[in-house]
N, C-alpha and C. Protein backbone atom coordinates (compact mmCIF):
# COMPACT_ATOMS: atom_id res chain seq x y z
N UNK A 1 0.84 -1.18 0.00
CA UNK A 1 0.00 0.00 0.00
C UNK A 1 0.88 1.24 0.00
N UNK A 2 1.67 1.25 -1.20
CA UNK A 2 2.19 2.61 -1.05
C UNK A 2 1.90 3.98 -1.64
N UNK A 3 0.39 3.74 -1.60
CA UNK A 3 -0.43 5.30 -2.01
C UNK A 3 -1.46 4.85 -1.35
N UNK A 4 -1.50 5.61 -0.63
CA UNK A 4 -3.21 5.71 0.11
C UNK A 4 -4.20 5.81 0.08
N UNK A 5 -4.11 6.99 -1.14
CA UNK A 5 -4.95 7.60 -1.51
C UNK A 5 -5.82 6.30 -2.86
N UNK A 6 -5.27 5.46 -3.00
CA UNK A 6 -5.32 4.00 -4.42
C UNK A 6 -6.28 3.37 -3.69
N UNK A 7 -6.26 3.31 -1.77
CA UNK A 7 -6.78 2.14 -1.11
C UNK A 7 -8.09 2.09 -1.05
N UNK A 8 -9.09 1.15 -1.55
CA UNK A 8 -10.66 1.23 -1.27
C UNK A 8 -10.88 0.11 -0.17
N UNK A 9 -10.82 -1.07 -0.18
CA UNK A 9 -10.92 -2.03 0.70
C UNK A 9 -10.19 -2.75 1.41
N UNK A 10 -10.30 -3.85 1.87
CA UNK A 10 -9.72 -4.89 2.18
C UNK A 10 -10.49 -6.15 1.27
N UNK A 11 -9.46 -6.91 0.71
CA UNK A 11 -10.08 -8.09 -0.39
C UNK A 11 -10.28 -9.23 0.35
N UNK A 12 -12.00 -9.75 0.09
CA UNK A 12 -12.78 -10.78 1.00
C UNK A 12 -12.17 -12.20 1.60
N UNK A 13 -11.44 -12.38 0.11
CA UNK A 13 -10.70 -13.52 0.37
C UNK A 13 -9.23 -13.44 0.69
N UNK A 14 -8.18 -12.74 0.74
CA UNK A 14 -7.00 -12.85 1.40
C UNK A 14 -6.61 -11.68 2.23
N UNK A 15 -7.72 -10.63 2.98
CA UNK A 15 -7.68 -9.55 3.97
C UNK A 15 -6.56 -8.88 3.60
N UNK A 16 -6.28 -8.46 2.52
CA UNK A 16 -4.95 -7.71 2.40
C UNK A 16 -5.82 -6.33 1.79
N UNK A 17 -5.09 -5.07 1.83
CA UNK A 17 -5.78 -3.81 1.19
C UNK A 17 -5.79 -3.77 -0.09
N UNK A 18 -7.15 -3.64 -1.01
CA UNK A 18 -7.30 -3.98 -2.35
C UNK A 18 -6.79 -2.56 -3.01
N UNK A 19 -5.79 -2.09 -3.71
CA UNK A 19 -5.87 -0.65 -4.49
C UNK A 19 -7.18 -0.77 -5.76
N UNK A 20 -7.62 0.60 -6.03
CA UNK A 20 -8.75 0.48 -6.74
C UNK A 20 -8.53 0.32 -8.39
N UNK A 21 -7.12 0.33 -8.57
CA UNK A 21 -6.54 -0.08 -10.43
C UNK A 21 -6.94 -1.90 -10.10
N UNK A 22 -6.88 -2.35 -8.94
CA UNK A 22 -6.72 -3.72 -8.94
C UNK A 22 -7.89 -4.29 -8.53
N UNK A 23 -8.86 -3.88 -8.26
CA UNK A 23 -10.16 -4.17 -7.51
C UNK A 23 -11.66 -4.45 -8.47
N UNK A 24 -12.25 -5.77 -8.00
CA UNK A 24 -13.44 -5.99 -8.32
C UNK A 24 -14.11 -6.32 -7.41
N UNK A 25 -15.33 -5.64 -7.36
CA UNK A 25 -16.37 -5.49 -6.51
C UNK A 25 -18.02 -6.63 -7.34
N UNK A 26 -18.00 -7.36 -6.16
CA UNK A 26 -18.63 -8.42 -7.16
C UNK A 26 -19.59 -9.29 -5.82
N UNK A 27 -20.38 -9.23 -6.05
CA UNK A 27 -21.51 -10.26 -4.75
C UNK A 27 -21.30 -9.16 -3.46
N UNK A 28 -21.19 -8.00 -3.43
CA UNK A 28 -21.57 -7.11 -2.34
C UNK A 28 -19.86 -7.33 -2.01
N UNK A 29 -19.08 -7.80 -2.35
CA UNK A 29 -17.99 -7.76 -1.49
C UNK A 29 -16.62 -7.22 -2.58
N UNK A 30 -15.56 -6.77 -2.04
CA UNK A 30 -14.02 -6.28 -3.01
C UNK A 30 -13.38 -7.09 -2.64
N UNK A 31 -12.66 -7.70 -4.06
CA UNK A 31 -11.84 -8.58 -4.19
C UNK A 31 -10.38 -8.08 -4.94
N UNK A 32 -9.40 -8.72 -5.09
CA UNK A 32 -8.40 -8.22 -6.20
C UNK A 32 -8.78 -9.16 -7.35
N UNK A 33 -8.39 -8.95 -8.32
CA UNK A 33 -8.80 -9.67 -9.34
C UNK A 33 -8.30 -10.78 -9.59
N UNK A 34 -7.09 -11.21 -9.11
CA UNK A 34 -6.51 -12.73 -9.23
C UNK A 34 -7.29 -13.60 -8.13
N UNK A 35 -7.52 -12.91 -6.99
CA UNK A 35 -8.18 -13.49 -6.06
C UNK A 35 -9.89 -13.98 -6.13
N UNK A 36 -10.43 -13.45 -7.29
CA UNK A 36 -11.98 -13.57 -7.66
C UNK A 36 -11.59 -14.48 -8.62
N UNK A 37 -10.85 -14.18 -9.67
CA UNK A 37 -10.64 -15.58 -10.41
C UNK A 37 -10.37 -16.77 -9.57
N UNK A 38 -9.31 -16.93 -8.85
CA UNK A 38 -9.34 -17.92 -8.08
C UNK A 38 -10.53 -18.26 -7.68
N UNK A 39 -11.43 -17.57 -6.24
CA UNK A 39 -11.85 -17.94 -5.02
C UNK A 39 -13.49 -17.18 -5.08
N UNK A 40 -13.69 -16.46 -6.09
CA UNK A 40 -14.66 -16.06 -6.35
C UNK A 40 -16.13 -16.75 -6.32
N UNK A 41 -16.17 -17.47 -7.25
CA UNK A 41 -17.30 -18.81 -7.08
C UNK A 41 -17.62 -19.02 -5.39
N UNK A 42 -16.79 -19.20 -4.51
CA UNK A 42 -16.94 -19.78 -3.31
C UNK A 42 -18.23 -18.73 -2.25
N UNK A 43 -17.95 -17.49 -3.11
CA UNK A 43 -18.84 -16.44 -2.25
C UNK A 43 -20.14 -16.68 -2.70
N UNK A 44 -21.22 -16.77 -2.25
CA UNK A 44 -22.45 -16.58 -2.31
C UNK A 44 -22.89 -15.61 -2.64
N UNK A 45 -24.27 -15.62 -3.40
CA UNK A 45 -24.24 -13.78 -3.78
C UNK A 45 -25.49 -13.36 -2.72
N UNK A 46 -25.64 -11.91 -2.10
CA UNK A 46 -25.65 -11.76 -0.78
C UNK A 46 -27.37 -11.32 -0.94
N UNK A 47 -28.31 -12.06 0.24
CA UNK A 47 -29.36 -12.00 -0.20
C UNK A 47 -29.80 -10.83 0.93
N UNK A 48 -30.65 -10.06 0.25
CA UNK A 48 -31.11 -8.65 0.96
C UNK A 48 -31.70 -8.81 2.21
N UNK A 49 -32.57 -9.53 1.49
CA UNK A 49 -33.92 -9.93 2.62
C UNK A 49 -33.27 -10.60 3.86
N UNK A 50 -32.68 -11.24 3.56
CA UNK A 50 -31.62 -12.07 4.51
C UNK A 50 -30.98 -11.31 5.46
N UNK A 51 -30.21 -10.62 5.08
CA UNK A 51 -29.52 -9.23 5.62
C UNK A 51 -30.16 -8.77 6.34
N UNK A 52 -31.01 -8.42 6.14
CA UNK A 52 -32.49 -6.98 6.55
C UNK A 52 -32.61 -7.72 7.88
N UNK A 53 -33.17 -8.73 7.90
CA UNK A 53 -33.48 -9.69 8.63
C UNK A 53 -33.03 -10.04 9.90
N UNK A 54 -31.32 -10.18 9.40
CA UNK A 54 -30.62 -10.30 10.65
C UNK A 54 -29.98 -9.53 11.11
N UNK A 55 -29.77 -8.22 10.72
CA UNK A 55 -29.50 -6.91 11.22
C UNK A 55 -31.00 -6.70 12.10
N UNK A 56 -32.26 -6.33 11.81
CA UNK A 56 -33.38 -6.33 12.44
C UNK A 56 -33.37 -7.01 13.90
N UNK A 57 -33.13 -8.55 14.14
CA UNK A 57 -33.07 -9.24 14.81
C UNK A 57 -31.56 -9.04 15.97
N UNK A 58 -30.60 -8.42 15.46
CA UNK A 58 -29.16 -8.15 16.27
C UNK A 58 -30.38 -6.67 16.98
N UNK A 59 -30.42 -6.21 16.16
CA UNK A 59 -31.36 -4.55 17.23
C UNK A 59 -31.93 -5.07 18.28
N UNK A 60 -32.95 -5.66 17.89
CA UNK A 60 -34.21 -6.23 19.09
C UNK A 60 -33.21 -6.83 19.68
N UNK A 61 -32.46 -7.62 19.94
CA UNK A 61 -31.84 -8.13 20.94
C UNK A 61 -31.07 -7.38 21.55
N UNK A 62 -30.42 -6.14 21.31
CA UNK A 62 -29.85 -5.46 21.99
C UNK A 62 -30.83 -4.83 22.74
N UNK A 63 -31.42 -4.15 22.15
CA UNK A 63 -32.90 -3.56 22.73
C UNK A 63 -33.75 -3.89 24.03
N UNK A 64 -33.70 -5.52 23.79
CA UNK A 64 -34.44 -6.23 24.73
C UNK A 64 -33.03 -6.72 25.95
N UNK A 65 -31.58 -6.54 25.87
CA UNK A 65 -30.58 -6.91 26.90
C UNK A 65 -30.74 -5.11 27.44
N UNK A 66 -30.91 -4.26 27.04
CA UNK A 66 -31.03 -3.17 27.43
C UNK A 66 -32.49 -3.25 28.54
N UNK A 67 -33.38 -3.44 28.06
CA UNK A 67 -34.75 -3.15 28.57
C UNK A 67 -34.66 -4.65 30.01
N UNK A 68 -33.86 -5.34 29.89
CA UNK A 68 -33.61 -6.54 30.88
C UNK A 68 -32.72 -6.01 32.33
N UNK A 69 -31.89 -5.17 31.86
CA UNK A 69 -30.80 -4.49 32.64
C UNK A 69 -31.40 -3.51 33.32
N UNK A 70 -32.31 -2.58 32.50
CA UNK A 70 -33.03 -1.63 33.27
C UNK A 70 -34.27 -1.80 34.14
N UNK A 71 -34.67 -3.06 33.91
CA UNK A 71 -35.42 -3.68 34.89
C UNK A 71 -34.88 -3.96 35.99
N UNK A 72 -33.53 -4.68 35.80
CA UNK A 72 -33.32 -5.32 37.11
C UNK A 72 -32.77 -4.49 37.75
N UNK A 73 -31.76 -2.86 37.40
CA UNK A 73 -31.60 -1.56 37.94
C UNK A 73 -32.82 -1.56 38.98
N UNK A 74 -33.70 -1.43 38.35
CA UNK A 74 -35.34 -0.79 39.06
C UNK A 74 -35.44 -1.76 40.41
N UNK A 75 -35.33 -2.84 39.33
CA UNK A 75 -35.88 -3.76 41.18
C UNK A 75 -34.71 -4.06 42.30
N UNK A 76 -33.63 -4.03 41.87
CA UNK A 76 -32.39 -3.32 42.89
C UNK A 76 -32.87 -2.00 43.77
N UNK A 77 -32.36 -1.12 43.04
CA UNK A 77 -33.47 0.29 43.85
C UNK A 77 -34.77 -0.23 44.96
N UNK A 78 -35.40 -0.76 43.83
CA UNK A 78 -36.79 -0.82 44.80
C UNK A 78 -36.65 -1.69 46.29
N UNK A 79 -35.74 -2.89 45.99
CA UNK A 79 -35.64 -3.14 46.77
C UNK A 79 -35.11 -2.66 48.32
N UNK A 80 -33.42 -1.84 47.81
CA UNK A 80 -32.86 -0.99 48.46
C UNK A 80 -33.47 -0.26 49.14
N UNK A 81 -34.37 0.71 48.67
CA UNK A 81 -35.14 1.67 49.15
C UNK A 81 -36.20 0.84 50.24
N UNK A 82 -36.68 -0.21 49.57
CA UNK A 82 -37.75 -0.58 50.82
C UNK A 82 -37.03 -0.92 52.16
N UNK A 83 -36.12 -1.57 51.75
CA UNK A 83 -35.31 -1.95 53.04
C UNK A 83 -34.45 -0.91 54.08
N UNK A 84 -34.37 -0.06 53.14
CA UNK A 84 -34.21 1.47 53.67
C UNK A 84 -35.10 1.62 54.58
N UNK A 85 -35.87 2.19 53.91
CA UNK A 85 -37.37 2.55 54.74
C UNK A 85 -38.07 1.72 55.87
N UNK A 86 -37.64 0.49 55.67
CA UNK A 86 -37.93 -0.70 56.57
C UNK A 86 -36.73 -0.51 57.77
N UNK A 87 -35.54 0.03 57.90
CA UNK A 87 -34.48 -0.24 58.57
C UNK A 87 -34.67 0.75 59.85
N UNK A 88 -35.49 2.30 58.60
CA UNK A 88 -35.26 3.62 59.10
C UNK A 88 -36.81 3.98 60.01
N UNK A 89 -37.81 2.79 60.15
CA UNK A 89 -38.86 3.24 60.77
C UNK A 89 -38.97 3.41 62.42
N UNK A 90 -39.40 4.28 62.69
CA UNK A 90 -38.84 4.17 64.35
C UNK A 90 -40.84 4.52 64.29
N UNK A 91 -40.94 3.69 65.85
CA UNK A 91 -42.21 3.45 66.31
C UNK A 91 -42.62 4.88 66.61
N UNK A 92 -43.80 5.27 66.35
CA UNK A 92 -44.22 6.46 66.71
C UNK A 92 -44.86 6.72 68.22
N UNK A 93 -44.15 8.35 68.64
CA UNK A 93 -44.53 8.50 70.06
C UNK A 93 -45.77 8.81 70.06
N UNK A 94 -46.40 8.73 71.22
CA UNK A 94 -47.72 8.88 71.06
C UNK A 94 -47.63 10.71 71.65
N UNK A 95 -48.91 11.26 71.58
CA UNK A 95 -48.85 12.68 71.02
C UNK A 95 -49.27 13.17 72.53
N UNK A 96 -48.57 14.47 72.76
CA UNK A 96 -49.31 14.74 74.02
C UNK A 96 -50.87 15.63 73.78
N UNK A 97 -51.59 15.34 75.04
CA UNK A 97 -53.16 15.94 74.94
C UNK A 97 -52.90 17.30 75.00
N UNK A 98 -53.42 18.13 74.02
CA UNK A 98 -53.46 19.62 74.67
C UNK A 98 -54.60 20.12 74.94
N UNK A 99 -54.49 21.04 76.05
CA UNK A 99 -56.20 21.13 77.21
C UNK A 99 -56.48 22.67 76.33
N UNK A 100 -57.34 22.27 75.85
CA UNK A 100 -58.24 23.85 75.69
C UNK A 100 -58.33 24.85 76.23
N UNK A 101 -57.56 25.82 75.66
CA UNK A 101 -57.28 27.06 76.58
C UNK A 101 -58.02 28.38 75.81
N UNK A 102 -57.93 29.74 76.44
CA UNK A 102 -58.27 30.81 75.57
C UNK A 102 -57.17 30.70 74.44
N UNK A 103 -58.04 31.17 73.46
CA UNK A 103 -57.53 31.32 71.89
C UNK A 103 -56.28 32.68 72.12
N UNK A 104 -55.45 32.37 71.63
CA UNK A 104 -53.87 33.56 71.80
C UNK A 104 -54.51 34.27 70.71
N UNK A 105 -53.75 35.16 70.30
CA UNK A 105 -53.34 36.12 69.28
C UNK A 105 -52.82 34.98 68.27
N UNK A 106 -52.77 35.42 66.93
CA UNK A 106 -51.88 34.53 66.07
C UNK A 106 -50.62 35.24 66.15
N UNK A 107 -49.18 34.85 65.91
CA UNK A 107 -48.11 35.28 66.00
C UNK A 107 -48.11 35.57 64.44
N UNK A 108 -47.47 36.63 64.44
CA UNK A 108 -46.96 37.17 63.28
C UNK A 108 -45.92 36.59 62.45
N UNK A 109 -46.30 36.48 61.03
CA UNK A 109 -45.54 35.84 60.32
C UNK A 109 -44.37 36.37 59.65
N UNK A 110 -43.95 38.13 60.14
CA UNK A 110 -43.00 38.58 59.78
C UNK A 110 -41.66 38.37 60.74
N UNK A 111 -40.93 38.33 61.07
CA UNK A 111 -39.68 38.24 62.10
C UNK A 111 -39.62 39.58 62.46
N UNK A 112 -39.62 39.71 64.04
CA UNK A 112 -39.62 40.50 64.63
C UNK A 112 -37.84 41.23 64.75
N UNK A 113 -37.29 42.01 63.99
CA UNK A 113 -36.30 42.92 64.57
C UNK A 113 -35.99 43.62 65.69
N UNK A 114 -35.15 42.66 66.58
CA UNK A 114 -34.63 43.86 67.77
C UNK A 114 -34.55 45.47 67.38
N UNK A 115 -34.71 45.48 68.72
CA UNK A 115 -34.63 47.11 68.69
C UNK A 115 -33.44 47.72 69.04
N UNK A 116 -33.09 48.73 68.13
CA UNK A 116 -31.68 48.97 68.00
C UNK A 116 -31.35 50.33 69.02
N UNK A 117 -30.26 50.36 69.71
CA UNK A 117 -30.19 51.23 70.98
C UNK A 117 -30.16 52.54 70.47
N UNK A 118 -30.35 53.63 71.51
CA UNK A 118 -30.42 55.05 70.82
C UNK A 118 -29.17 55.59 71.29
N UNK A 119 -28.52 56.09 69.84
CA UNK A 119 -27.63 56.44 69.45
C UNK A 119 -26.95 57.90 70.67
N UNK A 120 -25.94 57.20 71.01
CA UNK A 120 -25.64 58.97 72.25
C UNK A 120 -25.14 59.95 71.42
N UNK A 121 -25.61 60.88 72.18
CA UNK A 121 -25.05 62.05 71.35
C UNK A 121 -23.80 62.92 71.40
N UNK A 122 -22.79 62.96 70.86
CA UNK A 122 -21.50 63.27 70.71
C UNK A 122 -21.64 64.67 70.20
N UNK A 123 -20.93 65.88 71.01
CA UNK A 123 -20.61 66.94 70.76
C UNK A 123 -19.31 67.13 70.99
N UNK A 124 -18.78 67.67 69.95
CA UNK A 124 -17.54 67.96 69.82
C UNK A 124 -16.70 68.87 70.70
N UNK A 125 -16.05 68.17 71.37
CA UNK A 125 -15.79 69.31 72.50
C UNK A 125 -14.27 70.03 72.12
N UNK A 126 -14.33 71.19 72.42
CA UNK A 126 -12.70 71.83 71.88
C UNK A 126 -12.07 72.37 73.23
């Protein structure tokens, strides 16, 4: 391969880089041309539907090892968490009675600011 710019493939039957002065492209696949004379016949010619098919079928299965994983994520969590929650329950105190008294004032919902001291008064003495 001593132009790079020549290289289109790799040839089906002896994996070496095909230059494109030397290359036949023949049953979906690049060959060199001594190598299709030879070994050519041996390739099958490549059926679409076929293809379609089992590319289709590699997806869904990834698809579905994905959608398997993220299930069992979930029920990890879920579990975690319940057992969490199960670990972290503390018995509840019971409430004290409060006796009915006169109704207060409502407290104010602004925050009350201290009151700031009064300032002494400084005259300049000479």
């Amino acid at each position: 391969m001593a132009d790079e710019k020549d290289f289109v493939d790799m040839c089906a039957v002896c994996k070496q880089g095909v230059p494109k002065s030397d290359m036949v492209y023949q049953k979906g696949k690049v060959f060199h041309t001594q190598c299709f004379n030879d070994h050519g016949g041996s390739f099958p010619a490549p059926n679409h539907e076929l293809n379609h098919m089992s590319s289709r079928t590699r997806i869904e299965l990834v698809q579905l090892k994905n959608l398997m994983v993220r299930s069992e994520a979930e029920a990890t969590v879920a579990k975690t968490a319940k057992a969490a929650k199960k670990a972290g329950k503390k018995p509840k105190r019971a409430k004290p009675k409060r006796s009915k008294s006169k109704s207060k004032k409502p407290k104010s919902r602004t925050k009350s600011r201290p009151k700031k001291k009064a300032k002494k008064s400084r005259t300049r003495r000479r």
